[in-house]
Protein backbone atom coordinates (compact mmCIF):
# COMPACT_ATOMS: atom_id res chain seq x y z
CA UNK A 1 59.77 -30.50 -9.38
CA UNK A 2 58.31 -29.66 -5.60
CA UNK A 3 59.88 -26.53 -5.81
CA UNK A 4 57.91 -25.44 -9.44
CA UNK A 5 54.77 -27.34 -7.72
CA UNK A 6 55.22 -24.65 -5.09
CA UNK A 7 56.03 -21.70 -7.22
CA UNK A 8 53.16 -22.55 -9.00
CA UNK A 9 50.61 -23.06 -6.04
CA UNK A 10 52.07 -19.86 -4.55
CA UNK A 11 51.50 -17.85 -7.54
CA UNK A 12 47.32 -19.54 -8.32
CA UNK A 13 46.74 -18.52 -4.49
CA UNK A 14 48.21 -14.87 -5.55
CA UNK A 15 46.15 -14.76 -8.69
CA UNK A 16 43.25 -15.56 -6.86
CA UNK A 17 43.43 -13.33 -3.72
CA UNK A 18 44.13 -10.84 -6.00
CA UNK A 19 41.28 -11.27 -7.82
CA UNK A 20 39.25 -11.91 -4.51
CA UNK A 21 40.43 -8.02 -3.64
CA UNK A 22 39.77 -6.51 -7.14
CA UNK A 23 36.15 -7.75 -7.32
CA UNK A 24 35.48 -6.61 -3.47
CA UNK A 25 37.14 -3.28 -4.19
CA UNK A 26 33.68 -2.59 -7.19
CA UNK A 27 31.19 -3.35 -5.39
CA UNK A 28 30.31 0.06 -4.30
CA UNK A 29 31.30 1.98 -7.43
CA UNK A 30 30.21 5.33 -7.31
CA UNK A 31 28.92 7.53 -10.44
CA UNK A 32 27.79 10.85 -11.10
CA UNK A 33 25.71 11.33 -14.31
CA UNK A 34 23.68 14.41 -14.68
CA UNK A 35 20.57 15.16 -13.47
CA UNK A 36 18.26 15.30 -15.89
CA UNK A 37 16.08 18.80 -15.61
CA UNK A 38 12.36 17.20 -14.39
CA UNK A 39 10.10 18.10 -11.94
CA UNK A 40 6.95 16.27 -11.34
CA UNK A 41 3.69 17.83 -12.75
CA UNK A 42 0.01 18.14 -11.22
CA UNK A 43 -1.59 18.71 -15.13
CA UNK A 44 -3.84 15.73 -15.24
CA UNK A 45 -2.89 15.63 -19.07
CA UNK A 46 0.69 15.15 -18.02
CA UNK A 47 -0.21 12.22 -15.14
CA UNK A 48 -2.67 10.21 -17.64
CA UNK A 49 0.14 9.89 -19.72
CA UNK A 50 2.42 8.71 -17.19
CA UNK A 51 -0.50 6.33 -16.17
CA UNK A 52 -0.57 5.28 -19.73
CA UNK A 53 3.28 4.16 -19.52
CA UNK A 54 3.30 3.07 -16.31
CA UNK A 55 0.21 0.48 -16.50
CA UNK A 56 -0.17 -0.05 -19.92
CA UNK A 57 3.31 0.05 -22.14
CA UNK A 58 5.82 -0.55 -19.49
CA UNK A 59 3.71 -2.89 -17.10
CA UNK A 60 5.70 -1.63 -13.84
CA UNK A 61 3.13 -3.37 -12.22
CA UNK A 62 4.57 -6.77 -13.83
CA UNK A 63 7.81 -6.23 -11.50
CA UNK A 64 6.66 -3.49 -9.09
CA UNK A 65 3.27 -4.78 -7.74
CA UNK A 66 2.50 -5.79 -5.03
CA UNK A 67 3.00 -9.72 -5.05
CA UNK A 68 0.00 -10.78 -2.80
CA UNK A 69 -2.40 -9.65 -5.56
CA UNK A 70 -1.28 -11.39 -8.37
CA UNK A 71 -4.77 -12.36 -9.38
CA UNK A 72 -5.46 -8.94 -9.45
CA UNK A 73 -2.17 -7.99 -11.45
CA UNK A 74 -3.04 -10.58 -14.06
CA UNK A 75 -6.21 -9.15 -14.22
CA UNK A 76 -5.50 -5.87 -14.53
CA UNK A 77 -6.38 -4.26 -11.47
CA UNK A 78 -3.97 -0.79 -10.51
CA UNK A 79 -2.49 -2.41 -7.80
CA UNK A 80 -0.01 -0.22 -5.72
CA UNK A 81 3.74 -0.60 -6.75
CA UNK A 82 5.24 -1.61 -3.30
CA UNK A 83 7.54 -4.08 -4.58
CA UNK A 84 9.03 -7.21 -3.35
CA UNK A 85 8.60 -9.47 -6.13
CA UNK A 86 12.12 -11.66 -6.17
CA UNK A 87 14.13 -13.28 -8.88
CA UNK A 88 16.12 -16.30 -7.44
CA UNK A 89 18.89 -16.44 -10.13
CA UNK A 90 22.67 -17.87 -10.38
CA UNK A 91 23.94 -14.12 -9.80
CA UNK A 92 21.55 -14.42 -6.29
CA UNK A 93 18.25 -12.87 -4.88
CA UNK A 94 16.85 -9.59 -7.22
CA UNK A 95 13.96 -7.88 -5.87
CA UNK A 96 11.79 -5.21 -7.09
CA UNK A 97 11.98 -2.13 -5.35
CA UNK A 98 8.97 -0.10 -3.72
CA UNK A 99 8.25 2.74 -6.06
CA UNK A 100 5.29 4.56 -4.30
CA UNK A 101 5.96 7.77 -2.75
CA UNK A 102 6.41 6.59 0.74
CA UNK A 103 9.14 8.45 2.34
CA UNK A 104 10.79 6.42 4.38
CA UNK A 105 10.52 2.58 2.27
CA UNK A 106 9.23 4.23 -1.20
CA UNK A 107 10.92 6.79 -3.50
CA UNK A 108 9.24 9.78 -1.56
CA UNK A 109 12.68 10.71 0.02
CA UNK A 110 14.11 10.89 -3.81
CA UNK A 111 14.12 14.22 -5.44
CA UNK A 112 12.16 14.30 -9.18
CA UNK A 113 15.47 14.62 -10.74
CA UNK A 114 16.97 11.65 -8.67
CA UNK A 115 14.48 9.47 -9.74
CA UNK A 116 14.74 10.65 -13.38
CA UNK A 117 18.39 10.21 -13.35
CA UNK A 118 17.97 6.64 -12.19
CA UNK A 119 15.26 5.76 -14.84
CA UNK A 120 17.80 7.61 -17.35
CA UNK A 121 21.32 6.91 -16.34
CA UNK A 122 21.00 3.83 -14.34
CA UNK A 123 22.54 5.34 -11.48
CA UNK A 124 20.37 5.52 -7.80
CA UNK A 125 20.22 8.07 -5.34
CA UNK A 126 23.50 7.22 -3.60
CA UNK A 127 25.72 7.16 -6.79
CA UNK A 128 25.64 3.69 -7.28
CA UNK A 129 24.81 1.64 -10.24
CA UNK A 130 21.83 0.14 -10.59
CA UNK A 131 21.26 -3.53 -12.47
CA UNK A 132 20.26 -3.10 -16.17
CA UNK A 133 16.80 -4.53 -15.31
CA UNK A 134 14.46 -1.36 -15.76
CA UNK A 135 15.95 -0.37 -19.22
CA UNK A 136 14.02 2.68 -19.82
CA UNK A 137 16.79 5.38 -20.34
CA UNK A 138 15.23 5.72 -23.62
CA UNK A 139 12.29 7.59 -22.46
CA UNK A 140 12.18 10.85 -24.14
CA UNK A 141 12.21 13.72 -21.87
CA UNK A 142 8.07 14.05 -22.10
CA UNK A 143 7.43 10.65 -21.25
CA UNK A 144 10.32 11.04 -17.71
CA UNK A 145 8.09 13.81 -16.80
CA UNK A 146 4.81 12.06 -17.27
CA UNK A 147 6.07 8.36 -15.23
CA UNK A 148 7.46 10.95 -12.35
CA UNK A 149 4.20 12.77 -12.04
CA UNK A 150 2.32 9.49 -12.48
CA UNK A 151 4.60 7.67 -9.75
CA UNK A 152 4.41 11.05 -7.54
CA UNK A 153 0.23 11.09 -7.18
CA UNK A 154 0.17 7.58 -6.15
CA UNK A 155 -0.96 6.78 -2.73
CA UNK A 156 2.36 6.04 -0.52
CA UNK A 157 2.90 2.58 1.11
CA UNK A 158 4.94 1.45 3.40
CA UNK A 159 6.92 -1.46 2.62
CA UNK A 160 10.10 -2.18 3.27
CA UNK A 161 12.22 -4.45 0.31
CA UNK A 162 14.90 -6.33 1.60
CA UNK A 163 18.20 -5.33 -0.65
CA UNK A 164 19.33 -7.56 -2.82
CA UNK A 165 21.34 -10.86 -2.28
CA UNK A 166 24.32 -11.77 -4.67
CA UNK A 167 26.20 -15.08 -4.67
CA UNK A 168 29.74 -14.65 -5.44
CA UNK A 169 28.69 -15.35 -9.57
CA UNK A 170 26.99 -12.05 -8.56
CA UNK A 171 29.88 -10.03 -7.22
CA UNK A 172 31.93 -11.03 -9.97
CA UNK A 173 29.32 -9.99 -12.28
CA UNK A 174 28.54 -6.61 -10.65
CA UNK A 175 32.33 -6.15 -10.48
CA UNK A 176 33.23 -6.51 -14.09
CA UNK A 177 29.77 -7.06 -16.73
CA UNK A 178 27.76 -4.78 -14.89
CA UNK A 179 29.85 -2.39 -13.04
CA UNK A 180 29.15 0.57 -15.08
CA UNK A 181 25.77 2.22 -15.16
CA UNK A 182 23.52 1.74 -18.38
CA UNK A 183 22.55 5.39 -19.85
CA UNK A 184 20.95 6.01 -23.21
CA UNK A 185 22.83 4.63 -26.18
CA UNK A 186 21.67 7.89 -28.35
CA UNK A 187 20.11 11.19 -27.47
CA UNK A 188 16.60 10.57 -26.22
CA UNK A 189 13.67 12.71 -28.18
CA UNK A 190 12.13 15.88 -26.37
CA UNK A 191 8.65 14.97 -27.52
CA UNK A 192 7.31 11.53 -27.84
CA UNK A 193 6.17 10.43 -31.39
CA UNK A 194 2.10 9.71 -31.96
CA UNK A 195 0.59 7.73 -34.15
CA UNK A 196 0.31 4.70 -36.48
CA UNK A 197 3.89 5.57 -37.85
CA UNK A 198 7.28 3.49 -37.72
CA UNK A 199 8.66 6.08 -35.90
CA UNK A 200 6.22 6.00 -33.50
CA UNK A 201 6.48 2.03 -32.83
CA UNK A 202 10.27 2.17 -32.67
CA UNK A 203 10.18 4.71 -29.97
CA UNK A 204 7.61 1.84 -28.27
CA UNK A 205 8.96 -1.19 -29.13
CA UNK A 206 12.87 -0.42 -28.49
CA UNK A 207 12.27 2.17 -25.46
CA UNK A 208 8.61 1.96 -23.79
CA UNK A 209 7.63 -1.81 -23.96
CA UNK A 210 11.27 -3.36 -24.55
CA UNK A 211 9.74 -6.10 -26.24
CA UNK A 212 13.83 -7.23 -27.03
CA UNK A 213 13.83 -7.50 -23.34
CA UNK A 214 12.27 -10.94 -23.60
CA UNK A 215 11.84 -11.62 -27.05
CA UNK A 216 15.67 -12.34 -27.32
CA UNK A 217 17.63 -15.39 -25.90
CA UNK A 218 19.84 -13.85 -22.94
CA UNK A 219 22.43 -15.34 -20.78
CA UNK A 220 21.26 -16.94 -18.07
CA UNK A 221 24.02 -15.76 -15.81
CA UNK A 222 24.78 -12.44 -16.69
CA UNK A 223 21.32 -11.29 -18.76
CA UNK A 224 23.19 -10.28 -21.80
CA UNK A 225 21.85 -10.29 -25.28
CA UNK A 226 22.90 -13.50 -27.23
CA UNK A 227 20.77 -14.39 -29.68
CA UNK A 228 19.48 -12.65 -32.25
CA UNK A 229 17.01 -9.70 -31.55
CA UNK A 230 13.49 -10.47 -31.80
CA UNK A 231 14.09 -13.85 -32.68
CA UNK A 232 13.14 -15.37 -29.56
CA UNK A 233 14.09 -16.46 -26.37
CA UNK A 234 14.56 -19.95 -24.32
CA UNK A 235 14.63 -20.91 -20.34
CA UNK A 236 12.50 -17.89 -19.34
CA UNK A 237 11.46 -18.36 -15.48
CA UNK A 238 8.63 -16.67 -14.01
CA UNK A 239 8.92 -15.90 -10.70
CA UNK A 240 6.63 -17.59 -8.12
CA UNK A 241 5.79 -20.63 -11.03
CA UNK A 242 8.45 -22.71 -10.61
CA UNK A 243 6.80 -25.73 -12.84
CA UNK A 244 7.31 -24.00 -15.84
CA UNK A 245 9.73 -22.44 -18.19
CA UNK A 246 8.73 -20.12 -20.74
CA UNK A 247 9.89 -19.63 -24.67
CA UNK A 248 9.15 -16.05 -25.65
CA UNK A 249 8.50 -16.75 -29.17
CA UNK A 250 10.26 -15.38 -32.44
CA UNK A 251 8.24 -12.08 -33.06
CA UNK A 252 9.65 -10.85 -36.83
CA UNK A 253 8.57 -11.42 -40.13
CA UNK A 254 10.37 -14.71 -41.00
CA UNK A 255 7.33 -16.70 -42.96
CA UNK A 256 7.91 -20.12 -41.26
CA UNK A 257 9.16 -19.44 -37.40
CA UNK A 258 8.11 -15.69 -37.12
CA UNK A 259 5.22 -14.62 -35.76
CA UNK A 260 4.21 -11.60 -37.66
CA UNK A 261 5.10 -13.91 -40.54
CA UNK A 262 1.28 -14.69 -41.58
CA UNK A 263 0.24 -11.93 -39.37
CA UNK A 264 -1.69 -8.34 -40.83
CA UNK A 265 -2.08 -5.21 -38.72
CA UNK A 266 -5.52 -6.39 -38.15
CA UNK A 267 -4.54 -9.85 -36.56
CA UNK A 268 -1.82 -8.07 -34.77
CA UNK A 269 -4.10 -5.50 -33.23
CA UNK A 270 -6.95 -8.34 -32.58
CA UNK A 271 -4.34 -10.38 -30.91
CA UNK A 272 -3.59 -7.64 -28.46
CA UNK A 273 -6.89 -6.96 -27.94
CA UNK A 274 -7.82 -10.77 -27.06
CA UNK A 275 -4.83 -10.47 -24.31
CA UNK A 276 -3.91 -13.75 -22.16
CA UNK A 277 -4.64 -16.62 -23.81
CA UNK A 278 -2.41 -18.93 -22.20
CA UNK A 279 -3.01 -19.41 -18.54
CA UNK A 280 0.40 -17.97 -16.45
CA UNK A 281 1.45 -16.71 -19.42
CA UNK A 282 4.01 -14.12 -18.17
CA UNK A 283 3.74 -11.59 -20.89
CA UNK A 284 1.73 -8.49 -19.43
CA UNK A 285 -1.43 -8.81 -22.43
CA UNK A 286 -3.54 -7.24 -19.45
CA UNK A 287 -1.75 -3.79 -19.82
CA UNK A 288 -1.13 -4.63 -23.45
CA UNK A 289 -4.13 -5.18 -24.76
CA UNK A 290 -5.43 -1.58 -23.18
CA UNK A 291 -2.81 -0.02 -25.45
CA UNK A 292 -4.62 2.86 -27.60
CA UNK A 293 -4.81 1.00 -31.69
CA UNK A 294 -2.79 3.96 -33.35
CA UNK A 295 0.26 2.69 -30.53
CA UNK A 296 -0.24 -0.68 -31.72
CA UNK A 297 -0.88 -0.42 -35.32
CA UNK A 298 2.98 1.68 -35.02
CA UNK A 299 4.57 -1.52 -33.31
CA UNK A 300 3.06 -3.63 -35.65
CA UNK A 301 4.66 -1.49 -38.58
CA UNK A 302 7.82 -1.29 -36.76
CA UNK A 303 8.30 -4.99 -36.15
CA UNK A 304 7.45 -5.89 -40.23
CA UNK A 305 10.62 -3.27 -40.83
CA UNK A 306 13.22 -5.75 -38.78
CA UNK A 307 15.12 -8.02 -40.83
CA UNK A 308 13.08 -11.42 -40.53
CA UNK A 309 15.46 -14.28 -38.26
CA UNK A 310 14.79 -17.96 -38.75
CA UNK A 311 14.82 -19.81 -35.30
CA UNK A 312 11.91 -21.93 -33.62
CA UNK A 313 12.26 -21.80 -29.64
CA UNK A 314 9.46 -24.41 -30.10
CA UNK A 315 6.09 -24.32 -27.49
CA UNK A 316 5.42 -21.43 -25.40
CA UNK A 317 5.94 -23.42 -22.00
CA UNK A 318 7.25 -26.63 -20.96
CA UNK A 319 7.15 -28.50 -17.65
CA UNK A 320 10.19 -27.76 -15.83
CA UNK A 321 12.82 -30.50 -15.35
């Protein structure tokens, strides 16, 4: 019996160094995607649109901005996307990068194409890959052009992120879940769609604004999609409020839990347009609710054509426990 005892211990501590040497052997994966064929514009067309995604749909700023203005991010103010804002999670310490053009702390020392290929392909400047946190490789190839012009004429500014901190949850994770860069799960359109057209609010809702992103229940551990899309989301922490926890709320058709349930294009668009009405509320109505009415009328139209999911996440915040 000793002698199995030890066979047994011998072969756990083999299993586990093992797996100790596996995990430390990915986590500097490298990758080599294709650059995507961008170079940064000066047409002011071309930048307003970029400004138009950056501020409005996507809400860098949400992520990006600088943390020390808050008031001024939740107001809307352009503040200058110098990063630093930190996500204390089980897989560790996530910050947001600095994405002004600052060469030495910024993405200034990035080529156009290296920054497109990490919006696109997931993969940075040094061949690793990036977390699945900035899930824009939808873009179509207009809209890539207009956020790297957009980024490009912003003032530089010199801030320095620290990287980012994993626990060993987060090793494993980046070892095996998340080891392999995130690229575009279909061919991204050349020209972005306009108008108040389903078309046009897919492309928005599923690639600009990722309203999934939040309005579906993810794992806590590893951020993958478990519940059902659009149907609302649980335990969602806001970083610097640790009182509260958040319930994105159930945003299809279904007539008793849903919220576009009772809701016409013209509540939909007045809703936008009334932006935060919940104080701390972490969904980014200031950028939102400066979104053009065709864009919004599209999302609206989009949303009523998803299949309608019954579940209640219940109030919009609690007091954490």
């Amino acid at each position: 019996m000793r002698r199995i005892l030890l066979a047994l211990a011998g072969l756990l501590l083999l299993v586990i160094v093992g797996f100790a040497l596996f995990v430390a052997s990915r986590q500097h994966l490298k990758f080599n995607p294709p650059y995507p064929e961008v170079a940064a514009s000066a047409d002011t067309a071309v930048i307003a649109r970029g400004r138009y995604v950056v501020r409005n749909v996507v809400n860098c700023a949400s992520c990006h901005g600088d943390m020390t203005q808050n008031a001024a991010i939740v107001a809307g103010a352009e503040v200058p996307l110098s990063g630093g804002n930190t996500w204390d999670i089980p897989p560790g310490k996530i910050r947001a990068r600095n994405i002004t053009p600052d060469a030495e702390t910024g993405i200034g020392r990035f080529s156009d194409a290296a920054i497109a290929r990490a919006l696109r392909f997931g993969v940075g400047s040094d061949g690793r890959a990036l977390l699945p946190f900035m899930e824009l490789q939808g873009l179509s190839d207009e809209d890539l052009v207009a956020v790297v012009s957009y980024l490009r004429s912003q003032p530089p500014v010199h801030h320095l992120v620290p990287m980012h901190e994993y626990t060993l949850l987060g090793k494993v994770v980046k070892a095996t879940l998340l080891a392999n860069p995130v690229g575009p799960k279909e061919t991204p359109p050349k020209r972005s769609p306009r108008g108040a057209t389903v078309e046009n609010g897919h492309y928005l809702v599923e690639s600009v604004a990722l309203c999934w992103a939040c309005h579906t229940q993810r794992d806590q551990k590893t951020g993958a999609l478990v519940g059902p899309r659009f149907g609302g989301a649980t335990g969602f922490l806001e970083p610097g409020d640790p009182a509260h926890v958040w319930a994105p709320p159930n945003i299809t058709r279904d007539a008793a839990t849903g919220r576009l349930g009772n809701m016409s294009a013209d509540n939909f668009v007045a809703r936008f347009r009334a932006g935060r009405l919940i104080e701390g509320s972490p969904m980014p109505w200031q950028g939102f609710q400066r979104m053009s009415e065709d864009d919004l009328r599209a999302m609206y139209l989009y949303l009523e054509s998803v299949p309608p999911v019954s579940r209640d996440v219940g109030p919009p915040v609690a007091n954490a426990k």
